[in-house]
Protein backbone atom coordinates (compact mmCIF):
# COMPACT_ATOMS: atom_id res chain seq x y z
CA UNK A 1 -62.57 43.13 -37.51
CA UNK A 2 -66.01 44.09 -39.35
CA UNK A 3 -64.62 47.44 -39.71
CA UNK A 4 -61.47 46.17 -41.40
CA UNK A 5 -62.85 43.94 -43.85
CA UNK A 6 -66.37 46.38 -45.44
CA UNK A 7 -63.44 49.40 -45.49
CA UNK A 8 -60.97 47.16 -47.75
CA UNK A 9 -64.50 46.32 -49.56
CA UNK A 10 -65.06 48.83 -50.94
CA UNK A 11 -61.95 51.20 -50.90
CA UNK A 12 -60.08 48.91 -53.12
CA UNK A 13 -62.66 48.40 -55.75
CA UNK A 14 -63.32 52.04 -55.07
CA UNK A 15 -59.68 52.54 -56.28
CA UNK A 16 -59.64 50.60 -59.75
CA UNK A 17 -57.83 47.90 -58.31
CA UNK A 18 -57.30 45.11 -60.42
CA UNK A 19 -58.65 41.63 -58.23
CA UNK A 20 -59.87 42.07 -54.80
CA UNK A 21 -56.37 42.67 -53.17
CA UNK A 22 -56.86 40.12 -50.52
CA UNK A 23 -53.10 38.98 -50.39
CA UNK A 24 -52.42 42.58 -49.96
CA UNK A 25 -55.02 43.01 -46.95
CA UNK A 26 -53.22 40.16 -45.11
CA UNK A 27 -49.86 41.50 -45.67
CA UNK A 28 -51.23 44.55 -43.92
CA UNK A 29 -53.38 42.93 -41.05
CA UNK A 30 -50.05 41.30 -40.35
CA UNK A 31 -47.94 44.08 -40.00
CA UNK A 32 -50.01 45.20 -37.94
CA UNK A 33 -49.77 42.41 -35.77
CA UNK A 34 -46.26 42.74 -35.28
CA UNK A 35 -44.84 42.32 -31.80
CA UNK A 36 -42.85 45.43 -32.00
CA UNK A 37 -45.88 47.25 -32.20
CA UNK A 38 -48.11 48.05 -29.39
CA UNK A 39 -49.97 51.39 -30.43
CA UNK A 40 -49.29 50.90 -33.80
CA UNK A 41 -51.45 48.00 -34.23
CA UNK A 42 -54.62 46.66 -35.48
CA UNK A 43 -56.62 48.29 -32.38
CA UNK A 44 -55.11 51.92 -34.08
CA UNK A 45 -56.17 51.08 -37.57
CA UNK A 46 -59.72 49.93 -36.47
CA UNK A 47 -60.18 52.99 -34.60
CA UNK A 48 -58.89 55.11 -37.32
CA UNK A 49 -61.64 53.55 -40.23
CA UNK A 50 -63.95 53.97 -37.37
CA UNK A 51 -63.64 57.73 -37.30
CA UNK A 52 -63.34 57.74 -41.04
CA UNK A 53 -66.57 55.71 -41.35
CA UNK A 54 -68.93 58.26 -39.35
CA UNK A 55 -66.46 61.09 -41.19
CA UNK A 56 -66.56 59.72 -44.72
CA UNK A 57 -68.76 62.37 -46.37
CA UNK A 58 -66.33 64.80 -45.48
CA UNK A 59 -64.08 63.40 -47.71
CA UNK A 60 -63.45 64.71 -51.77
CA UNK A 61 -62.04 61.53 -52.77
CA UNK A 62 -63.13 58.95 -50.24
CA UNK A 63 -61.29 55.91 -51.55
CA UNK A 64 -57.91 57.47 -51.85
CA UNK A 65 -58.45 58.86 -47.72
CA UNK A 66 -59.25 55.37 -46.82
CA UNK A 67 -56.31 53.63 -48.67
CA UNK A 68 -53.98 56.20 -46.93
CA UNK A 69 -55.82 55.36 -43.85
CA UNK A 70 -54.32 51.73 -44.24
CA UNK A 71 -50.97 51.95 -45.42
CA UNK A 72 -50.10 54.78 -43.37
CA UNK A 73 -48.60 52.84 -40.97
CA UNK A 74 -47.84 49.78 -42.98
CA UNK A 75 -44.03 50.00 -41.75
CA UNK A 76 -43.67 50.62 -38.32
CA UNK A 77 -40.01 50.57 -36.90
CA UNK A 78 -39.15 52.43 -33.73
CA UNK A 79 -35.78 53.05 -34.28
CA UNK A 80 -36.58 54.46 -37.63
CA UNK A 81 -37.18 58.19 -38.75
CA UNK A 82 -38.84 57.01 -42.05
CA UNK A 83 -41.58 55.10 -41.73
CA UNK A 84 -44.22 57.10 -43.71
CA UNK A 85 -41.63 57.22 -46.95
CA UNK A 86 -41.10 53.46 -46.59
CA UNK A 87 -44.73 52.98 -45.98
CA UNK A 88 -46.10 55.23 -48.86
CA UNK A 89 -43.01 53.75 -50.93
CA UNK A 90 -45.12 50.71 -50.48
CA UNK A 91 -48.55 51.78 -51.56
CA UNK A 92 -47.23 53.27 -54.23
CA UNK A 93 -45.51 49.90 -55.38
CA UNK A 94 -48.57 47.68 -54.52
CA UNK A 95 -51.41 50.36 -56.22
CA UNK A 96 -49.21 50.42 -59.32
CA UNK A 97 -48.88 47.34 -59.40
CA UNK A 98 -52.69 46.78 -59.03
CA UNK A 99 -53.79 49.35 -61.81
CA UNK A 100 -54.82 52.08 -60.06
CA UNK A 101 -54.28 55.44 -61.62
CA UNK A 102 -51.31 57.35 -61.29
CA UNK A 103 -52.46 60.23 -59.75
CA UNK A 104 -54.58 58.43 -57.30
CA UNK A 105 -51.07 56.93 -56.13
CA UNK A 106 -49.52 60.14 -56.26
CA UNK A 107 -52.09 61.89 -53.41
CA UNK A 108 -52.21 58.85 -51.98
CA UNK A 109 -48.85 58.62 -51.32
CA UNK A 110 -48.95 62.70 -50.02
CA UNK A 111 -52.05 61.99 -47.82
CA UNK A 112 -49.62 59.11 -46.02
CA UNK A 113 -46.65 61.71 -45.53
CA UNK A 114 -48.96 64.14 -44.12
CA UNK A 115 -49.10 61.83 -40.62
CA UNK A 116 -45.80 62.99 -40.46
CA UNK A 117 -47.18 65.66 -38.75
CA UNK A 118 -44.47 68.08 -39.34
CA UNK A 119 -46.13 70.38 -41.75
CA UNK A 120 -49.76 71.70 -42.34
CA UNK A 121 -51.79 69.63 -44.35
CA UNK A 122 -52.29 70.66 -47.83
CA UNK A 123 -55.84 70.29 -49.03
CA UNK A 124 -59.24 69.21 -47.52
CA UNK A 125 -57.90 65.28 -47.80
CA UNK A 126 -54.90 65.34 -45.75
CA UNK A 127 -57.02 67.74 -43.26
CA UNK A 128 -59.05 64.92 -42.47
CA UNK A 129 -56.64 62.92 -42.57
CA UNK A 130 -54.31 63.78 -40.13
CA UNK A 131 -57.16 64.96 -37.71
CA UNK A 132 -58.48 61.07 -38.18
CA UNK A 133 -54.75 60.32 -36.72
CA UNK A 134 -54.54 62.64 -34.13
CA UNK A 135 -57.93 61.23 -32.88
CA UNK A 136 -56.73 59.54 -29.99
CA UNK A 137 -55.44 62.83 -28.24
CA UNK A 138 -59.44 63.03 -27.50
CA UNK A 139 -60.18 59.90 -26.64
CA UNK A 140 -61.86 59.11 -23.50
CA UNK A 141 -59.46 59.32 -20.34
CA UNK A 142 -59.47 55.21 -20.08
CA UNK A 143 -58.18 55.06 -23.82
CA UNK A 144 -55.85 58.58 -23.78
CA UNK A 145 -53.91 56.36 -20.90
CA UNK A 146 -53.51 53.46 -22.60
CA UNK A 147 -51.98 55.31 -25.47
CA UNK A 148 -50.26 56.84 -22.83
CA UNK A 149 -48.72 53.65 -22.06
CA UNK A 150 -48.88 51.93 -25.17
CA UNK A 151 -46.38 54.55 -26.66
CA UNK A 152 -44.15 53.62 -23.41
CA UNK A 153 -44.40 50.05 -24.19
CA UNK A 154 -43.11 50.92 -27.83
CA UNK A 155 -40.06 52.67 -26.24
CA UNK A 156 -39.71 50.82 -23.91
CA UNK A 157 -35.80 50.83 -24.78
CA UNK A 158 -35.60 54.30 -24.05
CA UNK A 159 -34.40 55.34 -20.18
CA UNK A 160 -37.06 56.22 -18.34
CA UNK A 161 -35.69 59.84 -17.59
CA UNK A 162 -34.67 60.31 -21.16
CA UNK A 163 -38.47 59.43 -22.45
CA UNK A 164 -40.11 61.34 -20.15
CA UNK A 165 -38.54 64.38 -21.50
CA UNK A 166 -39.30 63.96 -25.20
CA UNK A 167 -42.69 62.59 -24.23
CA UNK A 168 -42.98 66.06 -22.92
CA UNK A 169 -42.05 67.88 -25.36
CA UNK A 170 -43.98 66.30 -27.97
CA UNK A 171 -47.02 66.69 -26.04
CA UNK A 172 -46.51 70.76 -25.29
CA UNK A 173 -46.03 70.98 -28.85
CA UNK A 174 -49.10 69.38 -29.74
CA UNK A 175 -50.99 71.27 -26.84
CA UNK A 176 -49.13 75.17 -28.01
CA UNK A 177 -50.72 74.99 -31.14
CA UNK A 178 -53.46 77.32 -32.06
CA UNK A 179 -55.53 74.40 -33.05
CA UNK A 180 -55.18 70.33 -32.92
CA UNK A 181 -58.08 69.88 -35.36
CA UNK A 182 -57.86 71.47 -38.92
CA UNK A 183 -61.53 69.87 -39.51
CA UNK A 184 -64.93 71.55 -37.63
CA UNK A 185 -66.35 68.31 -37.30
CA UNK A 186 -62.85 66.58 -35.25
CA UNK A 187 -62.46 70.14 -33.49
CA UNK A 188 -66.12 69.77 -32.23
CA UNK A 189 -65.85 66.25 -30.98
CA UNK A 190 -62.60 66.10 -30.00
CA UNK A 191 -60.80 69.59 -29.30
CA UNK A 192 -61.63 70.53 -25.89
CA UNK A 193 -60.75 66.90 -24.35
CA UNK A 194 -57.99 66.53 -26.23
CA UNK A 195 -56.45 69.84 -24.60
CA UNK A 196 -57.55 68.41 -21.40
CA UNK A 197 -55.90 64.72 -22.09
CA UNK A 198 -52.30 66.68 -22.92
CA UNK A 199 -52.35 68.62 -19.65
CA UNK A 200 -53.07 65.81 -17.94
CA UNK A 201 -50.35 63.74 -19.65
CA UNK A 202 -47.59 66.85 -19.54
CA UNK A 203 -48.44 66.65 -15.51
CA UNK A 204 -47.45 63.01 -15.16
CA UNK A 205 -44.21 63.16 -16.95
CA UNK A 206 -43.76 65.73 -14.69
CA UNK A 207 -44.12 64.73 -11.44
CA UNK A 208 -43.11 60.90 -12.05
């Protein structure tokens, strides 16, 4: 929880933010926590200011990244197709209400509808971003399958047969494009393994 606690340090001060937010922070370590959740949890969000940690400098307006970084999952309902809006309706809300500036909100707000993932990201910001979010595609093999099976867990409503099938296609469409990471440093790292993890995951829903 280190991680957690020196990013909401200094991002929210970084930020303008009237107080230090701390009612806030719990609110969000909570949600977190929910028991819906079981990629979309704490372990996520740590991993995620991990990457932006050793990735900061990167970064053209590091504060506003690593707000993002914590709301962007703030709401978290399977069933639901708009979690980023609700979520980044919720920064917004909260920021405002804290003081911060207006257009601070306003890209912070676009940097958490760019995990949407449905459209190239706009600037340098929402590059890193979204290749901070995708991170997990190149994790180690150990950690790839429990995401693997974490995501399962989270659907676990959905018939097996019916999953499998949009599992696949949501990993082909990942592994079809020209490039996972917009970012040289991510693309480095994390390209090459990543490709590797999504064969190896378009295989098992395969052959299951």
């Amino acid at each position: 929880m280190e991680v957690l606690a020196h990013s909401w340090q200094r991002a929210w001060p970084g930020l303008g933010a009237a107080g230090d937010g701390e009612a806030l922070r719990r609110e969000l370590l909570a949600r977190h926590a929910e028991p819906q959740r079981h990629y979309h949890t704490l372990q996520h969000l740590e991993e995620c200011l991990g990457h932006f940690e050793a990735a900061r400098a990167l970064a053209q307006r590091p504060h506003e990244v690593e707000m993002a970084l914590w709301f962007h999952d703030a709401i978290y309902d399977v069933r639901a197709g708009d979690n980023e809006r609700r979520s980044a309706d919720w920064a917004r809300q909260a920021l405002t209400a804290a003081g911060v500036a207006a257009d601070s909100v306003d890209r912070i707000d676009d940097l958490i509808m760019a995990t949407r993932h449905d459209a190239a990201p706009a600037d340098a910001d929402a590059r890193l971003l979204v290749d901070i979010d995708l991170s997990i595609l190149g994790a180690p093999r150990p950690r790839f399958d429990e995401y693997e099976r974490q995501i399962r867990q989270e659907y676990a409503f959905v018939p097996r047969w019916l999953f499998r099938r949009k599992r696949r296609a949501i990993l082909r469409g990942f592994l079809e494009r020209p490039v996972l990471y917009s970012t040289p440093h991510f693309r480095e790292a994390l390209e090459s393994r990543a490709r590797e993890n999504l064969r190896v995951a378009i295989t098992a829903t395969t052959n299951r």
